[in-house]
Protein backbone atom coordinates (compact mmCIF):
# COMPACT_ATOMS: atom_id res chain seq x y z
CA UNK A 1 59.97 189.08 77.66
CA UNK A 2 61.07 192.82 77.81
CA UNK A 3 61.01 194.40 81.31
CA UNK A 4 61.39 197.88 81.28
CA UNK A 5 61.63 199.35 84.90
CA UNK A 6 63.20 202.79 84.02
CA UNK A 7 60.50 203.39 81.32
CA UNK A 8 57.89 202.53 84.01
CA UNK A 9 58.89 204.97 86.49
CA UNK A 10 58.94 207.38 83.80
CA UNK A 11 55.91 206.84 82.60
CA UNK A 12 54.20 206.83 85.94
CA UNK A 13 55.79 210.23 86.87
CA UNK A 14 57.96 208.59 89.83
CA UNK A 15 61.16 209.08 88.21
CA UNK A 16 62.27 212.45 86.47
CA UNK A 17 63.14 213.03 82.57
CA UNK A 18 66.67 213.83 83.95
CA UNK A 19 68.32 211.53 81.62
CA UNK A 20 65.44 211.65 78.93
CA UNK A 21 61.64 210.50 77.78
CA UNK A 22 61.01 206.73 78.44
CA UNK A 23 63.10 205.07 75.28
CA UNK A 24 60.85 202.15 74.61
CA UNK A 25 57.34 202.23 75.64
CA UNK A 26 55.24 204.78 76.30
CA UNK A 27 52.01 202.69 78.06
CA UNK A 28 53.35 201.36 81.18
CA UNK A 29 51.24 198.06 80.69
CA UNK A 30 53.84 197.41 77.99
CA UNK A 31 56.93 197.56 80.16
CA UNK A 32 55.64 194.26 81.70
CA UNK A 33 56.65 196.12 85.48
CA UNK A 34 52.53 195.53 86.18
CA UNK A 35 52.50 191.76 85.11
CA UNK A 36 55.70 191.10 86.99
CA UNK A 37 54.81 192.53 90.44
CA UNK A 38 51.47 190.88 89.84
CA UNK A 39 53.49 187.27 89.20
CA UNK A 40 55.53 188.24 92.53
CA UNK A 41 52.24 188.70 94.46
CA UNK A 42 51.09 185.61 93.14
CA UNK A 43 53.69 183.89 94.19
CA UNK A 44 54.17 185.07 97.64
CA UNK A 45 50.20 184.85 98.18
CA UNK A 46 50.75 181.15 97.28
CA UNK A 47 53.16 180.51 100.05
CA UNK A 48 51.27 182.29 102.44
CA UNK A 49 48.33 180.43 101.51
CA UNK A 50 50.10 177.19 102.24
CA UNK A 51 51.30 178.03 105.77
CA UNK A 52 48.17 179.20 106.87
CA UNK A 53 46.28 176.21 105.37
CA UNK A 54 48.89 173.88 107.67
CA UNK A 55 49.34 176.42 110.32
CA UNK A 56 45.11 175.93 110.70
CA UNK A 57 45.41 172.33 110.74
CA UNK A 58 48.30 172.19 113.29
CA UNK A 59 46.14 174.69 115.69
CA UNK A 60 42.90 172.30 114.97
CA UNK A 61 44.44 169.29 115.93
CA UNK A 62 46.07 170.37 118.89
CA UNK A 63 42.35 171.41 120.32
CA UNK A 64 41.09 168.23 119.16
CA UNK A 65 43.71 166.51 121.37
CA UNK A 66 42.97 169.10 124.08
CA UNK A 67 39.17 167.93 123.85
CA UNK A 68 40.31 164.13 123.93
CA UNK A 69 42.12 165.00 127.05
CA UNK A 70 39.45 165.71 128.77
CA UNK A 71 36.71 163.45 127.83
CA UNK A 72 35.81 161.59 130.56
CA UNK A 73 34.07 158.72 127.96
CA UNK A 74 37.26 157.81 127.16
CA UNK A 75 38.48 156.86 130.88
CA UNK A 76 38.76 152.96 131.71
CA UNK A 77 41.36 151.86 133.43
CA UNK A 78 40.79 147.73 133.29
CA UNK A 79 41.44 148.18 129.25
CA UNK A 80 44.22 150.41 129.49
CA UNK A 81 47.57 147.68 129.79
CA UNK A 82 45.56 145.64 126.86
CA UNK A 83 45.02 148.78 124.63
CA UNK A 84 48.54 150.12 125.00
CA UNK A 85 49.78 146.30 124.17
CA UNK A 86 47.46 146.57 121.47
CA UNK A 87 48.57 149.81 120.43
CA UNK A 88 52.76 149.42 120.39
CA UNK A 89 51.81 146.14 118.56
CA UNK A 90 49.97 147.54 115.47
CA UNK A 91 52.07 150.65 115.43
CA UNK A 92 55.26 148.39 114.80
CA UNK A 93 53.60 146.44 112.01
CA UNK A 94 53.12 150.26 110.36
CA UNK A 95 56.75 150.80 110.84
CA UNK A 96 57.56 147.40 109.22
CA UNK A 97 55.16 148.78 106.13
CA UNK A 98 56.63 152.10 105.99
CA UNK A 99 60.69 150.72 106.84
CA UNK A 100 59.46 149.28 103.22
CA UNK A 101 58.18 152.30 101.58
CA UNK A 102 61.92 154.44 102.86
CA UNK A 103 63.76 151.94 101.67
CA UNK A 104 62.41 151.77 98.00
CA UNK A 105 62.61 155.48 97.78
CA UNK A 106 66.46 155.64 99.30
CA UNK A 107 66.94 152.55 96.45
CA UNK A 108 65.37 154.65 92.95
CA UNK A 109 67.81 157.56 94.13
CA UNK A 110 70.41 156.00 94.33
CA UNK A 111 69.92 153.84 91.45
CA UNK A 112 69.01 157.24 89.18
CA UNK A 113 72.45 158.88 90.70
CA UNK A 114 74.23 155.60 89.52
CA UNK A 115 72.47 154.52 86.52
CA UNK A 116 71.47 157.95 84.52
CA UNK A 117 74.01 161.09 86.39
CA UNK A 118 76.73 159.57 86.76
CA UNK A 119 77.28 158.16 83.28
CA UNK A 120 76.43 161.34 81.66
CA UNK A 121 78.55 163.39 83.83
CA UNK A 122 81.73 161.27 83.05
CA UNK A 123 81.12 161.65 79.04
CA UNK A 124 80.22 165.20 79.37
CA UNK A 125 83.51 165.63 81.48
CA UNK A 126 85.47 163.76 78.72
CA UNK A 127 83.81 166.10 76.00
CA UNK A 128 84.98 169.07 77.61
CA UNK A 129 88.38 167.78 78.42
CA UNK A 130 88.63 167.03 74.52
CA UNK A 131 87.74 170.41 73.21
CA UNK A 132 89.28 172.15 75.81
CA UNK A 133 92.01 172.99 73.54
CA UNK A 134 90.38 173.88 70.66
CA UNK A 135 88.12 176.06 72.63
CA UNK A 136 90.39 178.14 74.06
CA UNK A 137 92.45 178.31 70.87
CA UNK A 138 89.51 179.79 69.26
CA UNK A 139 88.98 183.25 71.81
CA UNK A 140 91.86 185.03 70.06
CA UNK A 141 92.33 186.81 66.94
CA UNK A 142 95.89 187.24 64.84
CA UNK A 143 98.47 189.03 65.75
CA UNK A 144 99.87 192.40 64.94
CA UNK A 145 102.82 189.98 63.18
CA UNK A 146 100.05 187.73 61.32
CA UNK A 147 97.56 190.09 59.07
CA UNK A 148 98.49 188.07 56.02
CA UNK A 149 95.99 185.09 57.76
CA UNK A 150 93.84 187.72 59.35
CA UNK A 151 91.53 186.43 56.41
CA UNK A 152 92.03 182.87 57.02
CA UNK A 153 91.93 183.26 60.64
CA UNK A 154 88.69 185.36 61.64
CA UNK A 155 86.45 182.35 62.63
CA UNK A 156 87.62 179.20 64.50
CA UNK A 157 85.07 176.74 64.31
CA UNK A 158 82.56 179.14 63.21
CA UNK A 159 83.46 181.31 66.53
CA UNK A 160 84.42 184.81 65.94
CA UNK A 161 87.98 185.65 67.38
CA UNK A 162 88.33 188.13 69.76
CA UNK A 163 90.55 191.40 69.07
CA UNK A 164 93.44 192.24 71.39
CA UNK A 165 92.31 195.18 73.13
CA UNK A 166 88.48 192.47 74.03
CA UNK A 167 90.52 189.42 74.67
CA UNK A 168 92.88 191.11 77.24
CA UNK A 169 89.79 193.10 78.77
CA UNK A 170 87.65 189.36 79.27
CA UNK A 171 91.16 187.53 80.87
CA UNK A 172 91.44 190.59 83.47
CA UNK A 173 88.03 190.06 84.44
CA UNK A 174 88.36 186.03 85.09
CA UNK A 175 86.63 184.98 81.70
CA UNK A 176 83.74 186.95 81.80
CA UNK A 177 82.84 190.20 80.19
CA UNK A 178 80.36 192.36 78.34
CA UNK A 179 81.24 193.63 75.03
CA UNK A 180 79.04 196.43 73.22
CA UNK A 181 80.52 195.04 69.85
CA UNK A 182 80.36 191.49 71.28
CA UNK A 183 77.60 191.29 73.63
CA UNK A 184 78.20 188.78 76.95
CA UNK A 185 82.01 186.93 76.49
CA UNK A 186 82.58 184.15 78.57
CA UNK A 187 85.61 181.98 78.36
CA UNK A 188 84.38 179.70 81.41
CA UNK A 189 80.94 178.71 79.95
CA UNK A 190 82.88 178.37 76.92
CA UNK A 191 84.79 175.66 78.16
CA UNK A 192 82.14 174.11 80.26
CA UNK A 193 79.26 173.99 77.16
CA UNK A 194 80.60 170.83 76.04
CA UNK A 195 80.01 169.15 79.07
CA UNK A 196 76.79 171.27 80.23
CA UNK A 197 74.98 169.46 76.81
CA UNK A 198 75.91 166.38 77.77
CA UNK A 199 74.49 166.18 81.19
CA UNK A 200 71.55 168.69 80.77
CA UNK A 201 68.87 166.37 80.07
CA UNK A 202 69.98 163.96 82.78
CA UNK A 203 69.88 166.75 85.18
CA UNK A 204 66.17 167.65 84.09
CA UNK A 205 65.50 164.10 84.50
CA UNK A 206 66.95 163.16 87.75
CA UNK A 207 66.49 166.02 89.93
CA UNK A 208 63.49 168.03 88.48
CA UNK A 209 61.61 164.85 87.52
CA UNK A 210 62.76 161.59 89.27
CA UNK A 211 63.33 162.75 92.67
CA UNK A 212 59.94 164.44 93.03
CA UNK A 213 57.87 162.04 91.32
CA UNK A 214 59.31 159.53 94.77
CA UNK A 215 58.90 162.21 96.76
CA UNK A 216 55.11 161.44 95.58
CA UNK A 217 55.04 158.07 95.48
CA UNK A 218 56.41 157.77 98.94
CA UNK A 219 53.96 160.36 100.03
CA UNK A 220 50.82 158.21 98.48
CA UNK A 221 52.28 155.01 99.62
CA UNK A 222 52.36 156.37 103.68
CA UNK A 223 49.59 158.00 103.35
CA UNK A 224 47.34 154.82 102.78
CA UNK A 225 49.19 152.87 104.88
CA UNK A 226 48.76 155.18 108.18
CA UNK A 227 44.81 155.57 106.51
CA UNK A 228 44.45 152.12 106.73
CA UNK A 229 46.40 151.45 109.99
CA UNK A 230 44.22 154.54 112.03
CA UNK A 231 40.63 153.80 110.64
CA UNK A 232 40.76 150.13 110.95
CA UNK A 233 43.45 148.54 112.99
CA UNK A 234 43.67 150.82 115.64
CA UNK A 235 39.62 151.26 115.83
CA UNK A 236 39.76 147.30 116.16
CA UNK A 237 41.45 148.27 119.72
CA UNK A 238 38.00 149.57 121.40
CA UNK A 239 35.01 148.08 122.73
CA UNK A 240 31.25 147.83 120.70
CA UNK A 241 29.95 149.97 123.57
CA UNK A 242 32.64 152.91 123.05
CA UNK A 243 30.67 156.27 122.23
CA UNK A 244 31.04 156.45 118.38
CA UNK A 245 31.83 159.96 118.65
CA UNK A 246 34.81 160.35 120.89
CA UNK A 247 35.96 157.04 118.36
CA UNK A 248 35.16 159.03 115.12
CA UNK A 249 37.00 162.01 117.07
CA UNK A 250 40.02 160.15 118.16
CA UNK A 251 40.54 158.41 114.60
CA UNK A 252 39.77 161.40 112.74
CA UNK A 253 42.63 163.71 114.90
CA UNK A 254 44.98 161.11 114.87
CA UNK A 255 44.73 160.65 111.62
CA UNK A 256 45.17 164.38 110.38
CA UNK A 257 48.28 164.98 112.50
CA UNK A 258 50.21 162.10 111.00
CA UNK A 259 49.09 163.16 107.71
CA UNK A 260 49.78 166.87 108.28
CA UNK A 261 53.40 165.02 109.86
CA UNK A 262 54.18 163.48 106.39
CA UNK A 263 53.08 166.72 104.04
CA UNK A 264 55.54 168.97 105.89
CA UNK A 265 58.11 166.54 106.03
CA UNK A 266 58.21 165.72 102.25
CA UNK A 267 57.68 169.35 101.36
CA UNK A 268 60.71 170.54 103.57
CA UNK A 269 62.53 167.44 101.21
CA UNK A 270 61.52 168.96 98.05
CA UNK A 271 62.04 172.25 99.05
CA UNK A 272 65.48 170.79 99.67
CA UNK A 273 65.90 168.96 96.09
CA UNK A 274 64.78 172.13 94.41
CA UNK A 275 67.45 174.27 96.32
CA UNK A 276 70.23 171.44 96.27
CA UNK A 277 69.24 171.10 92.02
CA UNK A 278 70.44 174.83 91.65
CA UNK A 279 73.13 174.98 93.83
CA UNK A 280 74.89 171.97 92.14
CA UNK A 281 74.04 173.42 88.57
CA UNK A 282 76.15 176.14 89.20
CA UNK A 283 78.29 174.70 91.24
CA UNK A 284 79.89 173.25 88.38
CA UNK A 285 80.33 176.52 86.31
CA UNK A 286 81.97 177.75 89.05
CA UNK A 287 84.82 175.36 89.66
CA UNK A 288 85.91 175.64 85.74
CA UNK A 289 86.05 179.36 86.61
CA UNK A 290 87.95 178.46 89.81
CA UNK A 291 90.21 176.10 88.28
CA UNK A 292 90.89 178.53 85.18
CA UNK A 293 91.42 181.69 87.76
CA UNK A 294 95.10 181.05 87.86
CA UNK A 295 95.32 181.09 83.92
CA UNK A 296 93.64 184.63 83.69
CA UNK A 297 95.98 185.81 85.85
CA UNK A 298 99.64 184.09 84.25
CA UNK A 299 98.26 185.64 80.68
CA UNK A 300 97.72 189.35 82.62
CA UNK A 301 101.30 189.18 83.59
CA UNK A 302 103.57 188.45 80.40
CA UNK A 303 106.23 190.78 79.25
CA UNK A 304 105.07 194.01 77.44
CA UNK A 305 106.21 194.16 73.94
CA UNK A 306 106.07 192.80 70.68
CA UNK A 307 103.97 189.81 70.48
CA UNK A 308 102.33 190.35 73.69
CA UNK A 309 99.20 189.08 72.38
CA UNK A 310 100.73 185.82 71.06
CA UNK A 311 102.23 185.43 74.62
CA UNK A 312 98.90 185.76 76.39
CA UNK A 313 96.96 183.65 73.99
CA UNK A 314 99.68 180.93 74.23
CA UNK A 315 99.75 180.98 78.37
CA UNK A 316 95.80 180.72 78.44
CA UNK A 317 95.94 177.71 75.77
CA UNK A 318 98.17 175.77 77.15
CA UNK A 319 96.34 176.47 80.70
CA UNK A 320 93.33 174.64 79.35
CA UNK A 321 94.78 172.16 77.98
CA UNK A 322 96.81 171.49 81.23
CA UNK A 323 94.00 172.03 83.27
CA UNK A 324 91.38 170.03 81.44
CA UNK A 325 92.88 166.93 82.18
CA UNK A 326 91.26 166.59 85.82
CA UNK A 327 88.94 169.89 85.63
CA UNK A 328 85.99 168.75 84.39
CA UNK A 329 86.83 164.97 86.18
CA UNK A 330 86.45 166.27 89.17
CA UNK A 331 83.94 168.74 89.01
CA UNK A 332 81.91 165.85 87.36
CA UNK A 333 83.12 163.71 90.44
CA UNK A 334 82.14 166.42 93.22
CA UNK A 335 78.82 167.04 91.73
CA UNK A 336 78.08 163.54 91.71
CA UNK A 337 79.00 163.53 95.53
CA UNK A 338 76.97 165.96 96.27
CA UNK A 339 74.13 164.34 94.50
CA UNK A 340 74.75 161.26 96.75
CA UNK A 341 74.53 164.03 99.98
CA UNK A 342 71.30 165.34 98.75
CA UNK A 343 70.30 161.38 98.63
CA UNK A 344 71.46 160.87 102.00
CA UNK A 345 69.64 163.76 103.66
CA UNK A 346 66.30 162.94 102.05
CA UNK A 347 66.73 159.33 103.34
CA UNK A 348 68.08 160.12 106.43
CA UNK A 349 64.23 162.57 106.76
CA UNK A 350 62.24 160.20 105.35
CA UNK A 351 63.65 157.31 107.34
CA UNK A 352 63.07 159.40 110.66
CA UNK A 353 59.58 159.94 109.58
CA UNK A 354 58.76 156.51 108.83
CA UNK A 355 60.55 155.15 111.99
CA UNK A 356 60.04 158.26 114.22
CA UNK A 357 57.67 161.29 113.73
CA UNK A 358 54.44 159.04 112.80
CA UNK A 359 54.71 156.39 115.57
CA UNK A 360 55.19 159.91 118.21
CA UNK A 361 52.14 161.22 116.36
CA UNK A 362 50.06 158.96 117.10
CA UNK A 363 50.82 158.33 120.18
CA UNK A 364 50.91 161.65 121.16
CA UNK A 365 46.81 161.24 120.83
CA UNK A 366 46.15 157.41 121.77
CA UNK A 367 48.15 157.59 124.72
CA UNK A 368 45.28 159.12 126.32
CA UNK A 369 43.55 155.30 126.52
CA UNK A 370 45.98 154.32 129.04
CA UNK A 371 47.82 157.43 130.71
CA UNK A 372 45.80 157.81 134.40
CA UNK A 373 45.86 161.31 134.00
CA UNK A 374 42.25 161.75 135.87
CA UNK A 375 39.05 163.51 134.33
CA UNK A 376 39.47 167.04 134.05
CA UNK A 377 37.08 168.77 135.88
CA UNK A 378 34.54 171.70 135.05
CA UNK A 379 36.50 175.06 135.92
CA UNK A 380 39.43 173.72 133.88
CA UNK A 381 36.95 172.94 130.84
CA UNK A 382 36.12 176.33 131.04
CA UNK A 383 39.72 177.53 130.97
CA UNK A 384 40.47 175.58 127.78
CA UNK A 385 37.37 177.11 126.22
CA UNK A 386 38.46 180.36 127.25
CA UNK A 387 41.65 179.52 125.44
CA UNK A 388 40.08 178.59 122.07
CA UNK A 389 38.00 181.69 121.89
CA UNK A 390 40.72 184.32 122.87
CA UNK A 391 42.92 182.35 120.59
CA UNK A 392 40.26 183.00 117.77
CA UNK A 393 40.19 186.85 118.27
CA UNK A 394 43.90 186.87 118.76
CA UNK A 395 44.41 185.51 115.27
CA UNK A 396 41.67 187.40 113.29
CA UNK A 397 43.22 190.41 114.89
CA UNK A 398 46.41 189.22 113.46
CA UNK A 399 45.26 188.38 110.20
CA UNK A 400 43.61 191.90 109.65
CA UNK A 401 47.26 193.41 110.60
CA UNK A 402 48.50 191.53 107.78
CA UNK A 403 45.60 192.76 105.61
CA UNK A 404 46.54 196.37 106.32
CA UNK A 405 50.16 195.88 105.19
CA UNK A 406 48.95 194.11 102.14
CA UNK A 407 47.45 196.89 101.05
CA UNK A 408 50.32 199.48 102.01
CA UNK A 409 52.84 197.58 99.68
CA UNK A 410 50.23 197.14 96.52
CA UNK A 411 49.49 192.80 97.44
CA UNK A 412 45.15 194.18 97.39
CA UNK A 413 45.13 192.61 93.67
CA UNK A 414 45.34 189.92 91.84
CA UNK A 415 43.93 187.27 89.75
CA UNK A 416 40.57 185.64 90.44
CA UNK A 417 42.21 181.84 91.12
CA UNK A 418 44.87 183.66 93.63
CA UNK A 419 42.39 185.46 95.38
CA UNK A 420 39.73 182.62 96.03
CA UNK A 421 42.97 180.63 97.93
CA UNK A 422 43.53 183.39 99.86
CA UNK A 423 40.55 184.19 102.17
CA UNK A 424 40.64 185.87 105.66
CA UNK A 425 39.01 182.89 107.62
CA UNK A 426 39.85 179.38 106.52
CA UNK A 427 37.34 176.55 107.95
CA UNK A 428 38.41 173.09 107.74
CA UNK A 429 35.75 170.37 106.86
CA UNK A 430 35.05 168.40 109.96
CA UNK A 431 32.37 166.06 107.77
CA UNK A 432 29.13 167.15 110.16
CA UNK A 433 27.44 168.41 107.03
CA UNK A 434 27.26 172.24 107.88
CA UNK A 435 28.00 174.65 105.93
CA UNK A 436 30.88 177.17 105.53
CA UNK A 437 29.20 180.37 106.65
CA UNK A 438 27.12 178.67 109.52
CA UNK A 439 30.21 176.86 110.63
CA UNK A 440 31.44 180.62 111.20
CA UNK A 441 28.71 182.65 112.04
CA UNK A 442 27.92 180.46 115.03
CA UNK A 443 31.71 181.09 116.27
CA UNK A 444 31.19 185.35 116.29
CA UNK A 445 28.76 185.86 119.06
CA UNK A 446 31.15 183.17 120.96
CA UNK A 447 33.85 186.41 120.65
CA UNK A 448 31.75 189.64 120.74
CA UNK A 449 32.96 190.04 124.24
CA UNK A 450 36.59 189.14 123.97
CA UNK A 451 39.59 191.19 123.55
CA UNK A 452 43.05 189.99 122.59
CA UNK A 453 45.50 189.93 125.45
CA UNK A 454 48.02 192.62 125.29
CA UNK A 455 46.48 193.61 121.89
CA UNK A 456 44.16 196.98 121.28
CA UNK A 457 41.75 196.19 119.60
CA UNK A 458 37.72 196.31 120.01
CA UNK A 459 36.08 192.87 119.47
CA UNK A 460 33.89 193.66 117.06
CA UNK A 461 36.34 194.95 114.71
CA UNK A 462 38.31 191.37 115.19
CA UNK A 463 35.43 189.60 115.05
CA UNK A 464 33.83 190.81 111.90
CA UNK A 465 33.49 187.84 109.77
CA UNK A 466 34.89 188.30 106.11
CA UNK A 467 35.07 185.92 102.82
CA UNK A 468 35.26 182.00 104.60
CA UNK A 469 36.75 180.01 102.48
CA UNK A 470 35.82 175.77 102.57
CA UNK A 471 39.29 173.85 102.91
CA UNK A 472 38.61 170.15 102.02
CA UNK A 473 39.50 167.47 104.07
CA UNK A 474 42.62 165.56 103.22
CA UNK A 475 41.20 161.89 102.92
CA UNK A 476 37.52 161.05 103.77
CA UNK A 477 36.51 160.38 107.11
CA UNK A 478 33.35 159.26 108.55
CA UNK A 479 30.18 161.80 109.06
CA UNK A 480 29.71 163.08 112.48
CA UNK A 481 25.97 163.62 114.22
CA UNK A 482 25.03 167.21 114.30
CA UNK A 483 24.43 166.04 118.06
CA UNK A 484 28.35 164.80 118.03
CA UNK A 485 30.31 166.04 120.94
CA UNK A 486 32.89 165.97 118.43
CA UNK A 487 31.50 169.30 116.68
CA UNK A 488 32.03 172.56 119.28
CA UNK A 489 30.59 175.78 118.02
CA UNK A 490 32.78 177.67 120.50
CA UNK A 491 36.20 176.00 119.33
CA UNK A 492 38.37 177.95 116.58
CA UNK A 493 39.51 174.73 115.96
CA UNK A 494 36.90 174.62 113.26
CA UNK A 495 37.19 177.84 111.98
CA UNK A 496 40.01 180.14 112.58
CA UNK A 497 41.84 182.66 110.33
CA UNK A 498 44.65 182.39 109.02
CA UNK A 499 47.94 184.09 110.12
């Protein structure tokens, strides 16, 4: 696509005729400036939408376990050795299950980094290394001594020489220079091409398709095994007489913060593959630039005079050759190491969330069977519902801020699909069977009276209520009663805005 940003600003009056009328377009749809801030706004209104869908969950299970704490239903002490027992029994069977799961991940990585990489990184090393010569034989033109076989010697290998006065300009710039006869010269990616065909569809395939498609398997595979561990081993644990509430409010929490655990793990790992998948790509372009570096400069210093330019052309060729023995070997080779770090680092995350994060998780919320903390009493209830409802206002306050500045830098717009993710409440489905709006609209009179601390701002202006959009649940949980102690109208744990 053509992007014209000095036509646009001409066009739109912001930048003066100075220098002339716009030279391409003259409707500043056409420049494509419009469609590509609107593809930026997308994008960053994606991101945000993802952080404030997890940074909602995070805040709603933390209340939940706040409102666990102090449920007095959930007291016994007689149980509590048996349930803990109970407890560190079935939470090491999960880490037996998932100890599986890391370890068939950490195996396809490794065996698509030995089996698929590796092989075509050698023969695309060994290409380049062959051609090398050839390659760099072909960037100049005759000599001043040679115009007999100027005819002859125009094209090598279909590849246009380069004249004296182009070739001398590229080596003084390290291999790489723009030409307005030529267009973009680069001796590096020259060199490297051979190779780069080689191991380009390997590269697709392991590290934009293999290592995310785990990423997902893994991600499916814990996911129904701490499902299955929460809603029926660990419900095995209580009594028939415990309230079926507080249970359906204990498995439901625990069960969202190990889940929300294992998204934001495995997203911080692909985020990590799709940074590490660039880096390396160009990693390897730069080394052959690196290695070459000392070429450029030999062929910048040779004796003025006749046949200069057969001088040069000679020092840079036989660089190449020299060089392309163990260039492209061990750019191939450090690559391939860093390939195997990447490896290591997502095993060494996912093994510390299958060993680690999950088993804290959920203890973290069953440890309240069997820790004597005592019943909190009334005044401190109050408190923590104090907490939840300034917390509310604090964060719709915060949320309008961010609408404000939005609209300062031009974010007000677009598309229909980017706007419906990006609401200014978010509610998250707690399965009682209410709707959206009533889910919210019972929270504002909760915060009519209620101003954020530190903050100016009047409560009805942070409490006014504006497009609530539903956020499903991640896996299906059990219905709560409409009478459920589970549901509180007063909590922004079931409907807060988003940051």
């Amino acid at each position: 696509h053509c992007v014209s940003a000095n036509d646009y600003l001409k066009i739109q009056k912001i930048k003066a005729f100075t220098d002339g009328q716009p030279h391409t377009f003259s409707d500043a749809t056409d420049t494509q400036i419009p469609s590509l801030r609107a593809a930026v706004h997308d994008t960053t209104r994606e991101y945000r939408r993802i952080f404030a869908h997890s940074y909602v969950e995070k805040v709603t299970n933390l209340l939940d376990r706040l409102d666990i704490l102090v449920r007095a239903e959930l007291t016994d002490s007689s149980n509590a050795e048996r349930v803990q027992r109970a407890f560190d029994k079935e939470v090491e069977l999960l880490r037996s299950k998932l100890k599986e799961i890391f370890l068939q991940f950490n195996y396809s990585c490794e065996q698509e980094v030995d089996t698929v990489l590796q092989p075509h990184m050698m023969i695309g090393a060994a290409n380049s290394e062959r051609k090398a010569a050839a390659t760099a034989g072909s960037w100049g033109g005759p000599s001043h001594g040679q115009k007999e076989k100027r005819s002859l010697s125009k094209k090598v290998d279909g590849v246009k020489c380069l004249s004296y006065h182009t070739y001398n300009a590229t080596i003084r710039r390290n291999g790489f220079y723009t030409s307005k006869a030529r267009g973009v010269i680069d001796f590096n990616q020259d060199l490297y091409d051979p190779m780069e065909r080689v191991i380009s569809v390997a590269w697709q395939s392991v590290m934009v398709d293999a290592f995310p498609s785990f990423l997902k398997i893994a991600e499916g595979a814990i996911s129904s095994a701490v499902t299955s561990v929460v809603t029926k081993q660990l419900v095995s644990l209580f009594p028939p007489e415990t309230d079926n509430d507080c249970l359906e409010l204990l498995t439901n929490t625990a069960k969202r913060t190990a889940l929300r655990s294992v998204q934001d793990n495995l997203s911080r790992m692909e985020t990590d593959i799709v940074q590490s998948q660039r880096n390396l790509n160009r990693t390897l372009l730069r080394r052959v630039a690196q290695r070459m570096s000392s070429g450029y400069s030999a062929a910048c210093t040779v004796p003025n005079g006749k046949g200069k330019f057969s001088r040069m052309k000679d020092i840079l060729e036989q660089h190449a050759t020299y060089s392309a023995k163990n260039m492209f070997q061990e750019a191939a080779a450090q690559a391939i190491s860093d390939t195997s770090d990447l490896v290591h680092r997502l095993s060494s995350c996912m093994k510390d969330l299958c060993e680690n994060v999950i088993r804290e998780d959920l203890r973290r919320v069953y440890s309240r069977l069997w820790e004597k903390n005592g019943v909190v009493d009334n005044t401190a209830k109050e408190r923590l519902n104090e907490c939840r409802i300034s917390m509310l206002v604090e964060l719709k306050y915060l949320r309008n801020e961010l609408s404000k500045s939005k609209e300062l830098v031009g974010m007000t717009g677009g598309s229909k699909n980017a706007a419906s993710k990006n609401s200014d409440v978010i509610c998250v489905d707690r399965g009682d069977g209410r709707s959206e709006k009533e889910l919210a609209v019972s929270l504002l009179p909760n915060v009519n009276n209620v101003k954020p601390t530190g903050i100016s701002a009047t409560a009805n202006e942070t409490a006014a209520s504006n497009e609530v959009t539903h956020v499903a649940p991640e896996t299906t949980s059990p219905a709560l009663s409409p009478n459920s102690p589970a549901y509180s109208p007063t909590s922004p744990a079931y409907c807060t805005t988003s940051p």
